[in-house]
C-alpha atoms as a PDB file:
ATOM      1  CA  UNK A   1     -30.423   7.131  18.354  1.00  0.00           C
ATOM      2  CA  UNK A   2     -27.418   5.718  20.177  1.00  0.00           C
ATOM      3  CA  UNK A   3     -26.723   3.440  16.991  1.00  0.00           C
ATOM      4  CA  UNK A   4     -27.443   6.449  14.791  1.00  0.00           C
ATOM      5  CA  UNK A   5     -24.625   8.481  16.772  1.00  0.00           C
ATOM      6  CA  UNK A   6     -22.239   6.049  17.512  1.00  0.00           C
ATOM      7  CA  UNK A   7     -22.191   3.679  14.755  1.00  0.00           C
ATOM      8  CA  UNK A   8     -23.919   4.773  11.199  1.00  0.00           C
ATOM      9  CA  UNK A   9     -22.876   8.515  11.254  1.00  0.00           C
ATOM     10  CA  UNK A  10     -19.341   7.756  12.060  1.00  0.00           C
ATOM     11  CA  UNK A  11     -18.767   4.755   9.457  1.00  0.00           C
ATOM     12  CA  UNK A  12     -21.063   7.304   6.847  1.00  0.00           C
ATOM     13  CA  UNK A  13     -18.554  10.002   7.636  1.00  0.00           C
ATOM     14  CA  UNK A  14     -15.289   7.832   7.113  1.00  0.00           C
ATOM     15  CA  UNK A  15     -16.532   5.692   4.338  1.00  0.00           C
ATOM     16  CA  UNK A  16     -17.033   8.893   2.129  1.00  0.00           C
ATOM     17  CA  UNK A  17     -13.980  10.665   3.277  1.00  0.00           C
ATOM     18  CA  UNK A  18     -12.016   7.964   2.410  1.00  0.00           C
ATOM     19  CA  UNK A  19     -13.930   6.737  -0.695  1.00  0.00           C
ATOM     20  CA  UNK A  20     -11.855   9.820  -2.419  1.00  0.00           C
ATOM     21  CA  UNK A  21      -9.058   7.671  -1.584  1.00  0.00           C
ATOM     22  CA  UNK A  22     -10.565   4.875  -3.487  1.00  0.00           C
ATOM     23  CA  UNK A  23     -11.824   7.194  -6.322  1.00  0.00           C
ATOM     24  CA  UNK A  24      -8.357   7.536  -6.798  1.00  0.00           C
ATOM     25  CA  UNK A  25      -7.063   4.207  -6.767  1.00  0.00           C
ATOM     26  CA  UNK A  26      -9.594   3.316  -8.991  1.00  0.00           C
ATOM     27  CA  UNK A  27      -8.464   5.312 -11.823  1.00  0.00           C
ATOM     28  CA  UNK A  28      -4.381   3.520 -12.000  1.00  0.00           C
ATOM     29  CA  UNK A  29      -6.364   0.102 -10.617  1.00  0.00           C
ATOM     30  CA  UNK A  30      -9.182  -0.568 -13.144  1.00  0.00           C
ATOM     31  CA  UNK A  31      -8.885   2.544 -15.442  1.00  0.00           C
ATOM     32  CA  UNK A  32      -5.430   2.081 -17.228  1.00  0.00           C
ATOM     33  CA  UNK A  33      -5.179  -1.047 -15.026  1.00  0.00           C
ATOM     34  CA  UNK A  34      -1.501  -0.461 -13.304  1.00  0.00           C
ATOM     35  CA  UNK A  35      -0.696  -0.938 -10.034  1.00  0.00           C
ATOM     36  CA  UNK A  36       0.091   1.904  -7.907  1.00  0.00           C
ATOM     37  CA  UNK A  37       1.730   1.750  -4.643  1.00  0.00           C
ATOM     38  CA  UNK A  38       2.315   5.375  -4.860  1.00  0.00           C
ATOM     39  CA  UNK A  39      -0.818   6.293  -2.761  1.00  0.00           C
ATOM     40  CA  UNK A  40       0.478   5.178   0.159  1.00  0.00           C
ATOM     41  CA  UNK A  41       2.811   7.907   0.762  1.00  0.00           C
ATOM     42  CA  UNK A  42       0.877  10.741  -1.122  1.00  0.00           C
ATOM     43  CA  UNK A  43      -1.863  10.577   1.350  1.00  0.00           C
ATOM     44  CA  UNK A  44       0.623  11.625   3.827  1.00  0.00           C
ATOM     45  CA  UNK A  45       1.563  13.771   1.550  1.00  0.00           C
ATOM     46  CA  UNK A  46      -1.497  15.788   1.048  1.00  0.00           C
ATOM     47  CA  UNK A  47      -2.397  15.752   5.138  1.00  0.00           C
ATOM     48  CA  UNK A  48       1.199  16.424   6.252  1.00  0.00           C
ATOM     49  CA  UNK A  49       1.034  19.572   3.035  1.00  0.00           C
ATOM     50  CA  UNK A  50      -2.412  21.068   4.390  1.00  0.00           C
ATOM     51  CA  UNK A  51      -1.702  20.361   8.201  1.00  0.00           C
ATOM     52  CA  UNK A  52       1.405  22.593   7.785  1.00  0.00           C
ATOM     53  CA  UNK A  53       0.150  25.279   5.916  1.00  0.00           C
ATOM     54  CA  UNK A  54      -2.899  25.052   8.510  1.00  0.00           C
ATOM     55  CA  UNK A  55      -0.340  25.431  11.269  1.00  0.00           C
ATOM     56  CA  UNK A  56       1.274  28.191   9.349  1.00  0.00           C
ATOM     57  CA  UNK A  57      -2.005  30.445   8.906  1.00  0.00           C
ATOM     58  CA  UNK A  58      -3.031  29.878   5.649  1.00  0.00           C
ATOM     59  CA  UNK A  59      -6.892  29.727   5.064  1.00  0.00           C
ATOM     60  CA  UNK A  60      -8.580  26.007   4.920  1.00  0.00           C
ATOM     61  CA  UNK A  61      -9.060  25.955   1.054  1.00  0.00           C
ATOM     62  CA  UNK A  62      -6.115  26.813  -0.328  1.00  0.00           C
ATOM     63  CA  UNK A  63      -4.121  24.855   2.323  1.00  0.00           C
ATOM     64  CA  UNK A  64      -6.385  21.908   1.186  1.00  0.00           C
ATOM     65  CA  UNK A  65      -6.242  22.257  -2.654  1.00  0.00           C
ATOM     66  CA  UNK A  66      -2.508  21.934  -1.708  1.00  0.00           C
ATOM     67  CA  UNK A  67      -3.136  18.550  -0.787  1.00  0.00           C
ATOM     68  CA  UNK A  68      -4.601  18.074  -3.960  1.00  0.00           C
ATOM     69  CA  UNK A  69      -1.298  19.472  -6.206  1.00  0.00           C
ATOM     70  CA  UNK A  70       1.389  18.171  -3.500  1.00  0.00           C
ATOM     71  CA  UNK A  71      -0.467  14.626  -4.249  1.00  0.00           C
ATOM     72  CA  UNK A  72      -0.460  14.697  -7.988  1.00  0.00           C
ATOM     73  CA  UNK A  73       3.756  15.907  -8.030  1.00  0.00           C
ATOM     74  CA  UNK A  74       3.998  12.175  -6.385  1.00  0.00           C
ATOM     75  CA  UNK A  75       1.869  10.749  -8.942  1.00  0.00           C
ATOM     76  CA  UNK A  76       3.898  12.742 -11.649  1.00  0.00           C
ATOM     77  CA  UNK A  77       7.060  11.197 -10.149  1.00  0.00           C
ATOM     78  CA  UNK A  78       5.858   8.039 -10.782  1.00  0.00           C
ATOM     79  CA  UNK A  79       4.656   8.484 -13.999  1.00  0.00           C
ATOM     80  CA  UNK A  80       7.840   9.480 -15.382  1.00  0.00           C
ATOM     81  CA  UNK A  81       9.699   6.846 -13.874  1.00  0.00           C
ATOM     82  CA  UNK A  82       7.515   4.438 -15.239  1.00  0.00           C
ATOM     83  CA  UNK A  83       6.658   5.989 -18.897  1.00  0.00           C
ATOM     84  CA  UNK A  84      10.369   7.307 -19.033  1.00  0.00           C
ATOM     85  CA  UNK A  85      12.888   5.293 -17.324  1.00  0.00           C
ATOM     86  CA  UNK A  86      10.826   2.283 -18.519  1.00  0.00           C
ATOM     87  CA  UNK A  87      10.839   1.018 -15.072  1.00  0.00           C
ATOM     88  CA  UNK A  88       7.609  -1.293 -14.459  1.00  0.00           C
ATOM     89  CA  UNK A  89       4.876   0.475 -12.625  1.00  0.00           C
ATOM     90  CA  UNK A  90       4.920  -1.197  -9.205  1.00  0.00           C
ATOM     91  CA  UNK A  91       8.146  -0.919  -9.128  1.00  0.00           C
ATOM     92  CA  UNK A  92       8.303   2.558  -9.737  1.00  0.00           C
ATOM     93  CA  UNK A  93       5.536   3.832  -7.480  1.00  0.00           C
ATOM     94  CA  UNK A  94       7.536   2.007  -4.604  1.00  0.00           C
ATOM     95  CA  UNK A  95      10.504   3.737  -5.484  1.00  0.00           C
ATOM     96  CA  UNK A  96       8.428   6.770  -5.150  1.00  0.00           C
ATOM     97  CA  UNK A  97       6.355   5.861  -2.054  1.00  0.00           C
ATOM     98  CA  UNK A  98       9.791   5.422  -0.242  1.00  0.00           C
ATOM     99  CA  UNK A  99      11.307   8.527  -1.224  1.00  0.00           C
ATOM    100  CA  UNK A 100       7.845  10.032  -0.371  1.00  0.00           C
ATOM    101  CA  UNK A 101       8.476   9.287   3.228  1.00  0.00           C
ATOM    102  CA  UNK A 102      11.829  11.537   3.737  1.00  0.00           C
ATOM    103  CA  UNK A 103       9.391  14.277   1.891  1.00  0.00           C
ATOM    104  CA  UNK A 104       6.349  13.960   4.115  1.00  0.00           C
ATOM    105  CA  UNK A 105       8.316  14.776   7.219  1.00  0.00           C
ATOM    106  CA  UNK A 106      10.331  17.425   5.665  1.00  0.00           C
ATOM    107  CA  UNK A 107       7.066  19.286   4.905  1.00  0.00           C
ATOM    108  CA  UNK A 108       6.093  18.801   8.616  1.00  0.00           C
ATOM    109  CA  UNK A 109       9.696  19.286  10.014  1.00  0.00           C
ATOM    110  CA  UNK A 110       8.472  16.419  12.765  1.00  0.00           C
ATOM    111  CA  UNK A 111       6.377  13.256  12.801  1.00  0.00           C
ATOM    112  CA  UNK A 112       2.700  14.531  13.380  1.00  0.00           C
ATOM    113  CA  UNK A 113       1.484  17.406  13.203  1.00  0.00           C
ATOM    114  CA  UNK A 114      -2.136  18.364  15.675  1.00  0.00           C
ATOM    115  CA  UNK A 115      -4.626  20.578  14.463  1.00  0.00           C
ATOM    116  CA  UNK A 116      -7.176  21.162  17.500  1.00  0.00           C
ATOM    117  CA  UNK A 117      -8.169  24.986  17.614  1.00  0.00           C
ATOM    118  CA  UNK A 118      -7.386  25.071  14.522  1.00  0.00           C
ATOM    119  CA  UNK A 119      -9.417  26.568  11.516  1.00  0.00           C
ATOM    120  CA  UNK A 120     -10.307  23.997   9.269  1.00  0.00           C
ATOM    121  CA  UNK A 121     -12.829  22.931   6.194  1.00  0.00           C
ATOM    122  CA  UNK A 122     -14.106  20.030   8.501  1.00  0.00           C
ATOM    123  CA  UNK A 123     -17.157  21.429  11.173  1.00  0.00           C
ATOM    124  CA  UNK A 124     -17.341  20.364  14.695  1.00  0.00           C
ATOM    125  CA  UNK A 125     -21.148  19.220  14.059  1.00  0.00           C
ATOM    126  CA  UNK A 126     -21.350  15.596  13.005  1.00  0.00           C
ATOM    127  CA  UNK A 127     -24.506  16.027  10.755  1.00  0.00           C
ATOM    128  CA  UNK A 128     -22.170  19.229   8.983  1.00  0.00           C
ATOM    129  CA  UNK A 129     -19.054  16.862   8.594  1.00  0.00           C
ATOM    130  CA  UNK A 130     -21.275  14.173   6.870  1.00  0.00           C
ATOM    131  CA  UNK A 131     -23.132  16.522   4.557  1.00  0.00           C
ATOM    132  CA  UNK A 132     -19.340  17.931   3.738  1.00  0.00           C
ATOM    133  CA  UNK A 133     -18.436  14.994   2.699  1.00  0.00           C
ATOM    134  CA  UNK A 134     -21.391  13.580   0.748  1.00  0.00           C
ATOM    135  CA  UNK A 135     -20.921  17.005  -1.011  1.00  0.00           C
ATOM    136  CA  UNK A 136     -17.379  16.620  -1.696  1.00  0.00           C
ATOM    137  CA  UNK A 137     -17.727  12.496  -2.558  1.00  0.00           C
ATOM    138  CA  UNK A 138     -20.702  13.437  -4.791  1.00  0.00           C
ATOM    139  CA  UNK A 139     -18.840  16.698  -6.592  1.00  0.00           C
ATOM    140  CA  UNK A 140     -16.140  14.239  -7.367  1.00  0.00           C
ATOM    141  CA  UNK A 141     -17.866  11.171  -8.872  1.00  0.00           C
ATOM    142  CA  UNK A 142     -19.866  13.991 -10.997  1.00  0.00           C
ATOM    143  CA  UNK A 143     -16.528  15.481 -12.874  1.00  0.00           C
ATOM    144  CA  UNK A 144     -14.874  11.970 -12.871  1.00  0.00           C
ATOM    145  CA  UNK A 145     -17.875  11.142 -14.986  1.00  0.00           C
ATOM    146  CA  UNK A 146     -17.887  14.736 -17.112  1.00  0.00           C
ATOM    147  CA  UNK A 147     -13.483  13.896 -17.507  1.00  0.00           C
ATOM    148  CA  UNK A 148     -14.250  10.406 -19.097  1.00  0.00           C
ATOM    149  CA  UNK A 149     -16.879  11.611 -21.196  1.00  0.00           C
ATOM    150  CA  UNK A 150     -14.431  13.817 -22.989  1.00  0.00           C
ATOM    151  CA  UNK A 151     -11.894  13.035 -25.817  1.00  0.00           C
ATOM    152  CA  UNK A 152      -8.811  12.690 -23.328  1.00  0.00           C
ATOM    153  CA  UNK A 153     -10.474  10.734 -21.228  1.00  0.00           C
ATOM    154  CA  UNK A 154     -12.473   8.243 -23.517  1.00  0.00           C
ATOM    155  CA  UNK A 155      -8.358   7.760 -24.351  1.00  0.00           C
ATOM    156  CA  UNK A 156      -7.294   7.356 -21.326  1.00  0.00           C
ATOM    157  CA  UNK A 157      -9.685   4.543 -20.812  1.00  0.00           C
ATOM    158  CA  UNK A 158      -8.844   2.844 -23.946  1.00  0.00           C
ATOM    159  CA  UNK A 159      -5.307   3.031 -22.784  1.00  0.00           C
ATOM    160  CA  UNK A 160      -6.499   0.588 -20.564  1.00  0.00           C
ATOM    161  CA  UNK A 161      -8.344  -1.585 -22.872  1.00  0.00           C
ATOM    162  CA  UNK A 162      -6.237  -1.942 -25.358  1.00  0.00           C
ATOM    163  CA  UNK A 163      -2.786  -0.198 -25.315  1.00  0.00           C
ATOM    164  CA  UNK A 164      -1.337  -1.170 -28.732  1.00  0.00           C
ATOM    165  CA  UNK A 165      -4.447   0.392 -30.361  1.00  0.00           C
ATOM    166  CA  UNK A 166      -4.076   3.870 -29.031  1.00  0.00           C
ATOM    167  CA  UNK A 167      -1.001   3.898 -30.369  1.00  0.00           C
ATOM    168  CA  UNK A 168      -2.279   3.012 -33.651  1.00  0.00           C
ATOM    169  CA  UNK A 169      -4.723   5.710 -33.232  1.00  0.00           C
ATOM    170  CA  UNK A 170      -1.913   8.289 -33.286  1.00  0.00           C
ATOM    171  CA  UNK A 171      -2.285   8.278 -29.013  1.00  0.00           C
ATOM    172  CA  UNK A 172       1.099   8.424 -26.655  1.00  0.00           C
ATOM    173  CA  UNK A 173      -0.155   5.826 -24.271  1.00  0.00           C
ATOM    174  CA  UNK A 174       2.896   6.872 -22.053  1.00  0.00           C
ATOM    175  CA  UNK A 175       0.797  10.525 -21.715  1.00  0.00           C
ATOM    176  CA  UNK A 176      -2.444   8.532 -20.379  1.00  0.00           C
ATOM    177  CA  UNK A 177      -0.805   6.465 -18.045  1.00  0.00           C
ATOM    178  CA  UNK A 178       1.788   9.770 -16.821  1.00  0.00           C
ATOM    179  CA  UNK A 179      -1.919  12.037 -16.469  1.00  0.00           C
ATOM    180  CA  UNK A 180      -3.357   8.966 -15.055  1.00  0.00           C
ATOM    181  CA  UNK A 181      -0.805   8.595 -12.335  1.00  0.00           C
ATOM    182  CA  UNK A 182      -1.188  12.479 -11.983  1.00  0.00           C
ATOM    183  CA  UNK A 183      -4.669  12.635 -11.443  1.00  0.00           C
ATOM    184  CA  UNK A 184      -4.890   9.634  -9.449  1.00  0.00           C
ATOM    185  CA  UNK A 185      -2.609  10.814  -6.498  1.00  0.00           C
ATOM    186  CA  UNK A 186      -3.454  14.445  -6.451  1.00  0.00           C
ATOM    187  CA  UNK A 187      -7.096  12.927  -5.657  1.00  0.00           C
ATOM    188  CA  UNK A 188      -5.628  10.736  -2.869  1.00  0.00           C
ATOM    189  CA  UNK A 189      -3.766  13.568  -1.422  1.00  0.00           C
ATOM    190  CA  UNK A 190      -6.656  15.925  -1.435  1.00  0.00           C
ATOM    191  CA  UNK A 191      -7.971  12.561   0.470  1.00  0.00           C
ATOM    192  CA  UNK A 192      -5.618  12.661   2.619  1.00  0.00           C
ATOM    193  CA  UNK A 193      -5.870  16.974   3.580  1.00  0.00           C
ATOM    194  CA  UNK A 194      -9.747  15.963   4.086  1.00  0.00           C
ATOM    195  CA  UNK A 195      -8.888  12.947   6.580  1.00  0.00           C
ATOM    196  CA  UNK A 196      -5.981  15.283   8.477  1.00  0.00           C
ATOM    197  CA  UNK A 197      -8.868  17.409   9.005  1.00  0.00           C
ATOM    198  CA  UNK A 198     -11.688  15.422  10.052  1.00  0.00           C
ATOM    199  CA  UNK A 199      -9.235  13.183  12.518  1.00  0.00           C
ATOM    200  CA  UNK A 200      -7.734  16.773  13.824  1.00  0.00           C
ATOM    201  CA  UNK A 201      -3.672  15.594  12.667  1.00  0.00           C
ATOM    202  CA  UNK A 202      -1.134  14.490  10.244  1.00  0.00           C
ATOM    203  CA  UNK A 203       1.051  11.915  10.820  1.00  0.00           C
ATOM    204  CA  UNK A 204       4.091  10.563   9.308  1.00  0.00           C
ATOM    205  CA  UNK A 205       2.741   6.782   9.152  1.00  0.00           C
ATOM    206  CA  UNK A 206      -0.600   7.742   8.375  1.00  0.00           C
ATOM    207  CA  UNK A 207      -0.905   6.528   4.927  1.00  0.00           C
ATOM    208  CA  UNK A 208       0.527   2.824   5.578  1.00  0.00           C
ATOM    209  CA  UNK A 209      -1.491   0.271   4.031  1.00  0.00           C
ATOM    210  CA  UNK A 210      -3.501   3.076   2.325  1.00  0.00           C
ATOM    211  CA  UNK A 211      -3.397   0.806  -1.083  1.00  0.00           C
ATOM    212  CA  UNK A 212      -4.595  -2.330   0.497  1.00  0.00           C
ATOM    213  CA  UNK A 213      -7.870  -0.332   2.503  1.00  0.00           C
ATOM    214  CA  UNK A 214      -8.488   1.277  -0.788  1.00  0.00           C
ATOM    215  CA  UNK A 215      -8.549  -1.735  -2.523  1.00  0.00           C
ATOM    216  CA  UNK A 216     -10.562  -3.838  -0.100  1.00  0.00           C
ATOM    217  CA  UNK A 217     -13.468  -0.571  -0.332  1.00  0.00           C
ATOM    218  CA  UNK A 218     -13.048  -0.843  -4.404  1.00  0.00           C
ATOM    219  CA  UNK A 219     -13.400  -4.565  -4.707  1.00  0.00           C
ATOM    220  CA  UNK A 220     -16.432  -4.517  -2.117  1.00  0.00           C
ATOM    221  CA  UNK A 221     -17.889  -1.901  -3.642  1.00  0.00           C
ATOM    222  CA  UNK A 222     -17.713  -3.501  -7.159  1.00  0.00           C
ATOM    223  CA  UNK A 223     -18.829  -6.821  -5.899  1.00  0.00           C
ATOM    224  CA  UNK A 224     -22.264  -5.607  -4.528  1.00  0.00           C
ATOM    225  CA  UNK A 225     -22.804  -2.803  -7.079  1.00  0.00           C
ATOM    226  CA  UNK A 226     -21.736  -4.073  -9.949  1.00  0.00           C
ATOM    227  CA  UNK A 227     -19.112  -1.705 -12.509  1.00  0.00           C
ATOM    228  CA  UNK A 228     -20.110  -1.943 -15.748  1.00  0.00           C
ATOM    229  CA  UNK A 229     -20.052   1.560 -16.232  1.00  0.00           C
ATOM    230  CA  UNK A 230     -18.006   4.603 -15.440  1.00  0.00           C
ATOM    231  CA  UNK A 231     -21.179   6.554 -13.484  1.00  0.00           C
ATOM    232  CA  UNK A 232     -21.334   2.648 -12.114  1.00  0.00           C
ATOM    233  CA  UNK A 233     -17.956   2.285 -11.229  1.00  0.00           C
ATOM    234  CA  UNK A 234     -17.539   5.590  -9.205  1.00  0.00           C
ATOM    235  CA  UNK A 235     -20.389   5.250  -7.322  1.00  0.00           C
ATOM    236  CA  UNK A 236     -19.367   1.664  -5.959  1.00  0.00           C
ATOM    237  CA  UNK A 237     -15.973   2.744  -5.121  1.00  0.00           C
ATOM    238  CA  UNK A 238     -17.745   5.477  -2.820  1.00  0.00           C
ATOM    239  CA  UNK A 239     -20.372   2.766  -1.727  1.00  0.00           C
ATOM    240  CA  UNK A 240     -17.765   0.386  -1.311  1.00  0.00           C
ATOM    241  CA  UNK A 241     -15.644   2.676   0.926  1.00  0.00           C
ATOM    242  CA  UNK A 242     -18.697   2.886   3.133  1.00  0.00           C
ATOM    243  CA  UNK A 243     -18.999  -0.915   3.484  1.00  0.00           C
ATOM    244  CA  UNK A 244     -15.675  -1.590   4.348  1.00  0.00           C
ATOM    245  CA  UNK A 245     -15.637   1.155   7.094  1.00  0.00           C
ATOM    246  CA  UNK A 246     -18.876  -0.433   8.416  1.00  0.00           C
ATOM    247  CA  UNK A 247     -17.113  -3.967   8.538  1.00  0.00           C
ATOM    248  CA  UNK A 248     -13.547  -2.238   9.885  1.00  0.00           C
ATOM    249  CA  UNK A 249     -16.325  -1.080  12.958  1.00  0.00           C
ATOM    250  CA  UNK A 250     -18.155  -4.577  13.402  1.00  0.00           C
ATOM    251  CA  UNK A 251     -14.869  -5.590  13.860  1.00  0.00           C
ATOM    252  CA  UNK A 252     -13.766  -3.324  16.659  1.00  0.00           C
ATOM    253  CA  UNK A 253     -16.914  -3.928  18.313  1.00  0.00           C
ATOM    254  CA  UNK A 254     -16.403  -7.682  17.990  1.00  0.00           C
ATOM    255  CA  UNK A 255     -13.432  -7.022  20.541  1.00  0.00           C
ATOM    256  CA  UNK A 256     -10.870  -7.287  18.231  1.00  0.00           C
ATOM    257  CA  UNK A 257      -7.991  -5.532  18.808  1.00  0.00           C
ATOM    258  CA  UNK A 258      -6.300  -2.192  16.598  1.00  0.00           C
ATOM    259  CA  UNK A 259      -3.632  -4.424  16.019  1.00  0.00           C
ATOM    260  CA  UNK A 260      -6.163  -7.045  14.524  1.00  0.00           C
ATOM    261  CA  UNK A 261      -7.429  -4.582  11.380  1.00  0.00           C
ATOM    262  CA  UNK A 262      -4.577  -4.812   8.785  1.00  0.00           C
ATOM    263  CA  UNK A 263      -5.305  -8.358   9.156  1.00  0.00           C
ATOM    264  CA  UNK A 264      -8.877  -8.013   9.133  1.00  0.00           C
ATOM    265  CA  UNK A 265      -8.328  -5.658   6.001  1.00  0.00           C
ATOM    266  CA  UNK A 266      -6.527  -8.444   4.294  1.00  0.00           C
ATOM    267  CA  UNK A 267      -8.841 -11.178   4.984  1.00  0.00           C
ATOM    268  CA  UNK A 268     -11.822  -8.759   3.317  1.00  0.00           C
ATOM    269  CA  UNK A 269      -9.647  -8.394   0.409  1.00  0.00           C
ATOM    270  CA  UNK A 270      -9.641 -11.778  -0.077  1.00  0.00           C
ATOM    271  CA  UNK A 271     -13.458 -12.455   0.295  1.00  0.00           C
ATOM    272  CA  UNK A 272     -13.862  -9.493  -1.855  1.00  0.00           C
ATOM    273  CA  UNK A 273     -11.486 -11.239  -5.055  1.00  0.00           C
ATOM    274  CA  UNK A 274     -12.709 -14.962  -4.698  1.00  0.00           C
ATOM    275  CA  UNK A 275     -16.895 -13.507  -4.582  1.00  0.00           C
ATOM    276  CA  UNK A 276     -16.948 -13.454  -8.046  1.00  0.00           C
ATOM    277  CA  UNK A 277     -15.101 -16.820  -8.745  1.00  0.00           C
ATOM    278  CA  UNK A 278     -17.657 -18.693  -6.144  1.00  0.00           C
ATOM    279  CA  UNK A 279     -20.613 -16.819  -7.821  1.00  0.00           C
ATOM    280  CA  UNK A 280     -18.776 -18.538 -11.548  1.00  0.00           C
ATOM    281  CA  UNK A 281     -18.699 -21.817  -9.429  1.00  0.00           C
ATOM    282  CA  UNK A 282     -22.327 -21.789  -8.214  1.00  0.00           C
ATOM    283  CA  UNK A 283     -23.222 -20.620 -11.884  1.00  0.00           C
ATOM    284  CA  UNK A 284     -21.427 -23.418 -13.799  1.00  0.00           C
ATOM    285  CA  UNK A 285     -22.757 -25.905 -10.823  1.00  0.00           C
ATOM    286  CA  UNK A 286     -26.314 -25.057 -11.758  1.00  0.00           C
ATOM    287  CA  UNK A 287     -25.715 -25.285 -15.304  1.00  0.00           C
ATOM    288  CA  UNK A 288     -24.305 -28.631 -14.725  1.00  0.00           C
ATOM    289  CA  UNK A 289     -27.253 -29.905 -12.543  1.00  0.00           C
ATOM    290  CA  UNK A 290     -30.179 -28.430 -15.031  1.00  0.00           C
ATOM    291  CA  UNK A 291     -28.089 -30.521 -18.120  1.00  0.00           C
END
């Protein structure tokens, strides 16, 4: 029980809190396939917007669908930048993510913000917090997969696959990758008002390295469930999330330091990418060996 309590229930609960965070990276990552650095300041962005209006009074759910709209704006941002100024999209969601910071601690007026006695959407029961999130994780995977079965969003995907041919097709590419952006962030920052929540603050450097966690959970998550479809793809990002918080655990319990995990986070990155280029190796090796 010990193991149940201290280890699995913990990781559960952070791997599908955060695999809303990777939901939404998925959708700029391997959707319309641009990279987004914007995330890592509109997570901040939708804790520091829901902690604030938490501290102010306002009730849990609108204070948290904040998160969700304060989120998107920073996603919108970046869109235009990118689909307007014709500024490349790293660049622009960089531009954004700085400029994000000076925001973030306007809306809290300081550099953290504590929530304890506070109201919130998060329980104080462990089992309640997981089912929350399974819930919410679930809810979202279900109208990611209703969105891309519908006209905008088979287009948005074949934004992705094949820009010049949406064009053809009488699409503005520019809109799919602007709504993408939008969508994409206002899912991270609803993220983010979930994970203020659950770890009882906001905080001004919260969302640091955001992009390269997400990441490691989507490329893990991928590599052991397979995306070959959208239902497919959604559910590994979630699974994935959980697997990476599980390793991110191991490795605390390993002894290694706080300091360690960015590195550690890196290093799983890594594995993740180069899986499927040893698994093309060991492939072409046995091809070689039964010629």
């Amino acid at each position: 029980m010990n193991f149940v309590a201290d280890f699995l229930l913990p990781v559960c609960q952070q791997g599908l809190v955060w695999g809303l965070v990777a939901l939404g990276v998925w959708i700029t990552f391997r959707v319309v396939n641009v990279p987004d650095l914007t995330v890592d300041g509109t997570l901040t962005t939708g804790a520091a917007t829901a902690a604030r209006l938490l501290t102010m009074g306002v009730h849990p759910v609108p204070a948290t669908l904040a998160g969700f709209f304060t989120g998107a704006a920073g996603g919108v941002i970046t869109g235009l930048i990118h689909t307007r100024l014709r500024v490349q999209p790293l660049l622009a969601s960089i531009i954004t993510m700085t400029g994000l910071y000076s925001v973030n601690l306007r809306i809290m007026g300081r550099s953290n913000i504590a929530l304890f006695n506070l109201t919130t959407l998060v329980p104080d029961d462990d089992w309640a917090q997981l089912a929350l999130f399974g819930v919410i994780a679930a809810a979202m995977i279900l109208l990611l997969n209703l969105f891309f079965r519908t006209e905008l969003g088979l287009a948005m995907r074949a934004t992705g696959d094949n820009d010049a041919m949406v064009r053809m097709l009488g699409v503005s590419s520019d809109s799919m990758r602007l709504l993408a952006f939008t969508l994409s962030n206002g899912i991270v920052g609803l993220g983010g008002a979930f994970i203020a929540q659950y770890g009882g603050f906001a905080d001004a450097q919260m969302g640091i390295g955001t992009i390269v966690a997400s990441l490691a959970a989507l490329i893990t998550g991928e590599t052991l469930f397979g995306a070959s479809s959208v239902p497919r793809a959604t559910v590994a990002a979630v699974l994935g999330s959980v697997v990476y918080r599980a390793l991110y655990a191991l490795a605390l319990r390993a002894g290694f330091q706080a300091s360690d995990l960015k590195l550690i986070t890196a290093a799983l990155v890594v594995v993740a990418l180069s899986i499927p280029q040893i698994k093309k190796s060991l492939r072409m090796a046995e091809g070689g060996e039964a010629r």
